[in-house]
N, C-alpha and C. Protein backbone atom coordinates (compact mmCIF):
# COMPACT_ATOMS: atom_id res chain seq x y z
N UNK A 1 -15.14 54.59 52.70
CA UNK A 1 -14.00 53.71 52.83
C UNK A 1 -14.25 52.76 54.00
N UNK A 2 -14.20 51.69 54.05
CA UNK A 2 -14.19 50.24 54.99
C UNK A 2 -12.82 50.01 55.21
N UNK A 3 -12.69 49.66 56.54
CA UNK A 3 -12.02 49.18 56.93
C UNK A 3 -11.07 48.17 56.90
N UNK A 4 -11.38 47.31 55.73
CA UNK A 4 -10.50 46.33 54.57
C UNK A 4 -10.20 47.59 53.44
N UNK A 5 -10.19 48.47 53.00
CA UNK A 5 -9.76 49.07 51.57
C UNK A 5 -9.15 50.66 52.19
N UNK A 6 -8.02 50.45 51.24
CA UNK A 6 -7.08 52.02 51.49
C UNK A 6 -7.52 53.04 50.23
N UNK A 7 -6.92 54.21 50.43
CA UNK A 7 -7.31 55.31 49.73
C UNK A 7 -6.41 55.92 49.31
N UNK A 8 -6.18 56.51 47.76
CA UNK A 8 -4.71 57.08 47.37
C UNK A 8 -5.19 57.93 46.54
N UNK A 9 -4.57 59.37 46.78
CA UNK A 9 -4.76 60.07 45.55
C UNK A 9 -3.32 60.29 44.63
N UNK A 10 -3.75 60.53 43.21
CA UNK A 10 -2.99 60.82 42.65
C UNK A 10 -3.59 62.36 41.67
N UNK A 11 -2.18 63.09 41.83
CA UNK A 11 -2.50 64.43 41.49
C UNK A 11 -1.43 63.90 39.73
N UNK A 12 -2.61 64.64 38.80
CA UNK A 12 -2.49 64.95 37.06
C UNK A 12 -1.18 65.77 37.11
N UNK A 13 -0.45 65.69 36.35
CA UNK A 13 0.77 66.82 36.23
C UNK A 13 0.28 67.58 35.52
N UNK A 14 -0.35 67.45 34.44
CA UNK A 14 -1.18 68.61 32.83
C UNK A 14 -2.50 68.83 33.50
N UNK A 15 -3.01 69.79 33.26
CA UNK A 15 -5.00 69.93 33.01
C UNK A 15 -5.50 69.28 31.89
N UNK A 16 -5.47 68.18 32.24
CA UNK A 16 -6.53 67.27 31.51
C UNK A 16 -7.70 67.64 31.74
N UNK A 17 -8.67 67.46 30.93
CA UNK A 17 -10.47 67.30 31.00
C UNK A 17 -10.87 66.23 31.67
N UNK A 18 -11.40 66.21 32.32
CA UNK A 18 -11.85 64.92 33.23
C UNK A 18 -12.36 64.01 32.21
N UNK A 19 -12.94 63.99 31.11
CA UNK A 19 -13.75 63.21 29.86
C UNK A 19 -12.57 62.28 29.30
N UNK A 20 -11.29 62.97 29.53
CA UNK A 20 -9.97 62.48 28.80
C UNK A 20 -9.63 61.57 29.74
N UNK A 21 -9.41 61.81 31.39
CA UNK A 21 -8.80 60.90 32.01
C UNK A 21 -9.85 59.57 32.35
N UNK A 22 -10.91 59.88 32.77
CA UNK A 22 -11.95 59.13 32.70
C UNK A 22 -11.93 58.25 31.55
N UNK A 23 -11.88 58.33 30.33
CA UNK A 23 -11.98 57.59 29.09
C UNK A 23 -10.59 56.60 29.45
N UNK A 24 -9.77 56.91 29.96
CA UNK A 24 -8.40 56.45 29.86
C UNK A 24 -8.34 55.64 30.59
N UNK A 25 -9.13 55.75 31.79
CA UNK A 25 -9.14 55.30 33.27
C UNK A 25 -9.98 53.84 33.26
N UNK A 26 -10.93 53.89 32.45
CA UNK A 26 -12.06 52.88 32.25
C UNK A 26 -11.60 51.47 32.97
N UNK A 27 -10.29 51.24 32.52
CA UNK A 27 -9.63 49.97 33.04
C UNK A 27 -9.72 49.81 34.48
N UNK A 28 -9.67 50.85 35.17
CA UNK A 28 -9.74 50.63 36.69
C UNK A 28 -11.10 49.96 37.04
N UNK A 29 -11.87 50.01 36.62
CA UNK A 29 -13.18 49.13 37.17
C UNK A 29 -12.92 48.19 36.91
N UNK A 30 -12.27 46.81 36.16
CA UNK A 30 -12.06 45.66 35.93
C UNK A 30 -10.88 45.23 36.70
N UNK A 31 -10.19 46.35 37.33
CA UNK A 31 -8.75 46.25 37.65
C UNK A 31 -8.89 45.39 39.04
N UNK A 32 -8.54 43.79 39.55
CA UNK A 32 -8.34 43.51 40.52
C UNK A 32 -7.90 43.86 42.01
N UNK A 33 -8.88 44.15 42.90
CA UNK A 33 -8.53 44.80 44.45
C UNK A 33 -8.95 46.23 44.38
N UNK A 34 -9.40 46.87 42.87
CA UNK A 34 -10.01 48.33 43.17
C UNK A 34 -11.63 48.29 43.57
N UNK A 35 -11.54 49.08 44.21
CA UNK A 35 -12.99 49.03 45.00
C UNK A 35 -13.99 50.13 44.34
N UNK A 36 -13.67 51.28 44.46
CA UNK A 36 -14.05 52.28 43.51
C UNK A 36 -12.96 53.35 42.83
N UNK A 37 -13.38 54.24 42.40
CA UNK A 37 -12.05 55.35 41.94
C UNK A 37 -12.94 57.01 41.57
N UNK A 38 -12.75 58.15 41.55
CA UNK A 38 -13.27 59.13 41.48
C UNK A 38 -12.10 60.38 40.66
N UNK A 39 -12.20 61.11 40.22
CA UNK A 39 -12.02 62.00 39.98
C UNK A 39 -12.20 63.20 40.04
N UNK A 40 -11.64 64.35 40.12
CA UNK A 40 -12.09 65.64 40.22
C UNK A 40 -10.90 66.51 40.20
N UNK A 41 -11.51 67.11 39.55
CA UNK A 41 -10.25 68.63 39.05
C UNK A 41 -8.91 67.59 38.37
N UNK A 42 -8.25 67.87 38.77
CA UNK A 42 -6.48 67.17 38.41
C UNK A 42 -6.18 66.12 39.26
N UNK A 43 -7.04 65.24 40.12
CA UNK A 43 -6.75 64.59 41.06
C UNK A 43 -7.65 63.13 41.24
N UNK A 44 -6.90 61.88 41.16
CA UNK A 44 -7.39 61.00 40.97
C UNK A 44 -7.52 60.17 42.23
N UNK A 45 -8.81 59.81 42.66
CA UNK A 45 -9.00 59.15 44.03
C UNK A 45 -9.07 57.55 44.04
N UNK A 46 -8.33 56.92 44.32
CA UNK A 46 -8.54 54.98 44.41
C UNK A 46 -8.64 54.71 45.40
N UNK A 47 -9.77 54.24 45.51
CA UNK A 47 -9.96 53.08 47.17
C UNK A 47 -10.34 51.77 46.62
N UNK A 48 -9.39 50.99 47.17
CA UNK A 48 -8.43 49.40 47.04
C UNK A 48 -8.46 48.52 47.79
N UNK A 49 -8.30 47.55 47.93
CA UNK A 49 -7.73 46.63 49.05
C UNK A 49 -6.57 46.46 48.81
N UNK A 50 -5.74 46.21 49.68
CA UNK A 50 -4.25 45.92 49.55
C UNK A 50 -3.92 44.86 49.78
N UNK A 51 -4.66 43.99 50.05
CA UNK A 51 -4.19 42.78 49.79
C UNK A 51 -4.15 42.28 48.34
N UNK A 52 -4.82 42.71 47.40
CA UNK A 52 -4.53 42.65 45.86
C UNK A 52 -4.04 43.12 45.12
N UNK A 53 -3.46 44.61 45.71
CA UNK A 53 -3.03 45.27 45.01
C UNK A 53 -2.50 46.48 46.15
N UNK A 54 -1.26 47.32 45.35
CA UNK A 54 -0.27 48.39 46.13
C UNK A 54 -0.85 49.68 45.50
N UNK A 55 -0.26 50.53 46.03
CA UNK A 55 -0.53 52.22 45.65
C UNK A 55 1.14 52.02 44.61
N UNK A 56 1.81 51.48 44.58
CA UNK A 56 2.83 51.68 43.78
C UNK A 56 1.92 51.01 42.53
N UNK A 57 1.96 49.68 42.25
CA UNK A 57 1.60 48.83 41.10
C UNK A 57 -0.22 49.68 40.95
N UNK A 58 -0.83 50.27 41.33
CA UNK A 58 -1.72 51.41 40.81
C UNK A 58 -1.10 52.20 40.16
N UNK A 59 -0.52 53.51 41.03
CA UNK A 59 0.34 54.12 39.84
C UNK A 59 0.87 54.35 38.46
N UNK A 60 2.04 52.84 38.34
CA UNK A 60 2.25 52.52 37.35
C UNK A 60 1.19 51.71 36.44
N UNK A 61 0.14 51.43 36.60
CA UNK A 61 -0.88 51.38 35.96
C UNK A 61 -1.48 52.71 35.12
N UNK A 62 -1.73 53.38 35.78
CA UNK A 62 -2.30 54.76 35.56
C UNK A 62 -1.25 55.70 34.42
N UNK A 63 -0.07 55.51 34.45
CA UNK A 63 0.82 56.07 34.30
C UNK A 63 1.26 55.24 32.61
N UNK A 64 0.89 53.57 32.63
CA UNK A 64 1.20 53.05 31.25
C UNK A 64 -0.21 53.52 30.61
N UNK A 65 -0.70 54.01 30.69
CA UNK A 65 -1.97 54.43 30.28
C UNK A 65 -2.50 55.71 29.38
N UNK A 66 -0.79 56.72 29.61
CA UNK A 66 -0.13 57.88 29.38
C UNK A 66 -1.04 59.36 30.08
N UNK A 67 -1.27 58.67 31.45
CA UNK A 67 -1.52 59.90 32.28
C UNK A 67 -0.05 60.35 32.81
N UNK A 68 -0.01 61.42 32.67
CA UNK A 68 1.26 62.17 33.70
C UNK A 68 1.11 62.80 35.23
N UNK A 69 1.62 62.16 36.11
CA UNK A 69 1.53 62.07 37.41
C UNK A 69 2.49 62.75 37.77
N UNK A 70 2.14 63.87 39.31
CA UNK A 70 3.65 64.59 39.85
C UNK A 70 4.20 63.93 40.70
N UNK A 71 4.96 63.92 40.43
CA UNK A 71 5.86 62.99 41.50
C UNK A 71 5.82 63.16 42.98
N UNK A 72 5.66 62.37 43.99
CA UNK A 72 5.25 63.00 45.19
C UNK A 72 6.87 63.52 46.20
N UNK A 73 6.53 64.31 46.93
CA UNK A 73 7.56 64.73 47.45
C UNK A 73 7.68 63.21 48.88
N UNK A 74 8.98 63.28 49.36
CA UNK A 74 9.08 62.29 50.09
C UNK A 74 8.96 63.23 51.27
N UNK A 75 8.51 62.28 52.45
CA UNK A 75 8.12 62.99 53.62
C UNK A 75 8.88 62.08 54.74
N UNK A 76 9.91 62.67 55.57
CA UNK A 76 11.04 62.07 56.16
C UNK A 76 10.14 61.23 57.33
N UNK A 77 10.12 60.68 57.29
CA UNK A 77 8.90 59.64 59.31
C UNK A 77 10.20 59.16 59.89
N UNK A 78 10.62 60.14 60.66
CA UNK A 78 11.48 60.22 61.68
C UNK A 78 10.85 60.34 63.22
N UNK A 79 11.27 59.33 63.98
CA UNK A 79 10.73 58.87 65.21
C UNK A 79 11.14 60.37 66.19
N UNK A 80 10.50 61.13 66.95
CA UNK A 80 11.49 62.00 67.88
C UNK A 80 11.96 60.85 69.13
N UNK A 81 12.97 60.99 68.99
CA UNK A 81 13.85 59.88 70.20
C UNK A 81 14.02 60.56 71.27
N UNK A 82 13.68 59.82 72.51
CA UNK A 82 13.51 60.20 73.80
C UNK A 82 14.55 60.63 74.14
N UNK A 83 15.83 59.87 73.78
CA UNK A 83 17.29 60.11 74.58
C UNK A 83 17.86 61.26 74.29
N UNK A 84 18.01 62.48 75.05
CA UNK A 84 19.01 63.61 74.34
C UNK A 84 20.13 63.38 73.71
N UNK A 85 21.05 62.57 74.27
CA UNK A 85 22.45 62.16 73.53
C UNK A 85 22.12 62.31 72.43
N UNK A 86 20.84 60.86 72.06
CA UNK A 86 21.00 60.23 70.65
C UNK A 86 20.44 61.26 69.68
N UNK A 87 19.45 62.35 70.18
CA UNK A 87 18.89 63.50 69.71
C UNK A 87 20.26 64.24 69.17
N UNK A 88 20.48 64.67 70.02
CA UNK A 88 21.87 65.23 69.63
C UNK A 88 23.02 64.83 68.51
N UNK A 89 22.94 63.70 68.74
CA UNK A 89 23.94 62.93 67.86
C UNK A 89 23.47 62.81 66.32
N UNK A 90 22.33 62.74 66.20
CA UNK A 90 21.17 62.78 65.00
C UNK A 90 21.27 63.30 64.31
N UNK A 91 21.24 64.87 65.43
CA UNK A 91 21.20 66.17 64.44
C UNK A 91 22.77 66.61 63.65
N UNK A 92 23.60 66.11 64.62
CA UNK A 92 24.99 66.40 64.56
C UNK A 92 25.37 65.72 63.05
N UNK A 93 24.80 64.62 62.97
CA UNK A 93 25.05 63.55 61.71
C UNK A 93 24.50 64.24 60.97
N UNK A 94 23.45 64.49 61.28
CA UNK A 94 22.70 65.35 59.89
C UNK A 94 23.20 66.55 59.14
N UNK A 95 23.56 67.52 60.56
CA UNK A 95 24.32 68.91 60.01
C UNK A 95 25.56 68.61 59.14
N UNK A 96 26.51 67.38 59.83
CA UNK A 96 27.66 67.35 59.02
C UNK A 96 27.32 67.42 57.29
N UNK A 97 26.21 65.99 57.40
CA UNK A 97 26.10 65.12 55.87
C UNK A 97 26.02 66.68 54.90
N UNK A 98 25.03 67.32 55.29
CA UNK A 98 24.66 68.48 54.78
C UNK A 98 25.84 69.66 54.31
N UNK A 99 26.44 69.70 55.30
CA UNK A 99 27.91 70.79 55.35
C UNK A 99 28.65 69.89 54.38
N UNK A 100 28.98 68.59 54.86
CA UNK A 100 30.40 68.24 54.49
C UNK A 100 30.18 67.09 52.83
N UNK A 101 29.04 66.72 53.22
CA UNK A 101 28.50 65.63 51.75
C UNK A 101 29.31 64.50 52.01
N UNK A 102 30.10 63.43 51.38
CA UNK A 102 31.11 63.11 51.89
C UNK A 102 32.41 62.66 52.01
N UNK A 103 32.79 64.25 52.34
CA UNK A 103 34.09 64.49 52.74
C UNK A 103 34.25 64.38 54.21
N UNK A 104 35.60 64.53 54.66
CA UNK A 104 36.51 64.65 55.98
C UNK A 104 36.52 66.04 56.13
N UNK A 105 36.71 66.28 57.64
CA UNK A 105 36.80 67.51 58.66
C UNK A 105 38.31 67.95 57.95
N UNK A 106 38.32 68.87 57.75
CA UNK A 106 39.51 69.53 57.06
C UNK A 106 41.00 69.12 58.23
N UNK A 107 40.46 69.33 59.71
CA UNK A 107 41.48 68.81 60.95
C UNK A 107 41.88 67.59 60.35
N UNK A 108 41.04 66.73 60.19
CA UNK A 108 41.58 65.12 59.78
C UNK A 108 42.78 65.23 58.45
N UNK A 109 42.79 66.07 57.70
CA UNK A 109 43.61 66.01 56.81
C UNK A 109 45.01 66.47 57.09
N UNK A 110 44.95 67.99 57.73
CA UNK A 110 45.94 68.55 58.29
C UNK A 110 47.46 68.59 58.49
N UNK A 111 47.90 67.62 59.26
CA UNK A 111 49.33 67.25 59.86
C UNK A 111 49.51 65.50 58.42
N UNK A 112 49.02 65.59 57.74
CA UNK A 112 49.22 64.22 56.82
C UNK A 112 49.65 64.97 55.46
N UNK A 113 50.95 63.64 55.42
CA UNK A 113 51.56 64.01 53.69
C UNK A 113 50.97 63.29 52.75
N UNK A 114 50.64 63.51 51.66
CA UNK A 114 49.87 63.15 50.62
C UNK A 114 50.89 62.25 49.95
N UNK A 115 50.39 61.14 50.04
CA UNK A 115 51.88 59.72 48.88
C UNK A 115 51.43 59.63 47.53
């Protein structure tokens, strides 16, 4: 990999034969901004440039092609923040969303007549 071109794998959802995805795949060598591509086991390797092309618009390439791809899990890139307050306050937001979804603190309802 050089320093102009990124690298993405994509993991097979089925056990395909590599002969199957490979045959399927052929298009990626003509495909604009792919640099090379590899395979092995259930897992498909693209190194790209991104200036011609995304790891999303790959994907859905691969995917109109009728490979089945697992969906990737999302991975939260949350900064750790220096300030305790705002640390605090973070987590506090977070615990509620989680507890409460969104609803009101049962207190907030309390002493109020319903019209």
């Amino acid at each position: 990999m050089s320093e102009f071109t990124n690298q993405v794998e994509f993991k097979v959802n089925d056990e395909c034969d590599s002969k199957t995805i490979i045959s399927s795949l052929g298009f990626l060598e003509n495909t604009a901004g792919v640099e090379d591509f590899n395979i092995v086991g259930n897992a498909i390797t693209v190194e790209y440039y991104q200036q011609l092309t995304s790891k999303n618009e790959l994907k859905e390439l691969i995917e109109k092609v009728g490979i089945d791809l697992k969906q990737e899990e999302e991975k939260k890139d949350i900064k750790k923040e220096k300030n305790p307050f705002k640390r605090y306050i973070s987590k506090l937001a977070e615990s509620n969303a989680k507890n409460l979804g969104n609803q009101r603190l049962d207190c907030c309802d309390m002493n109020k007549k319903n019209y």
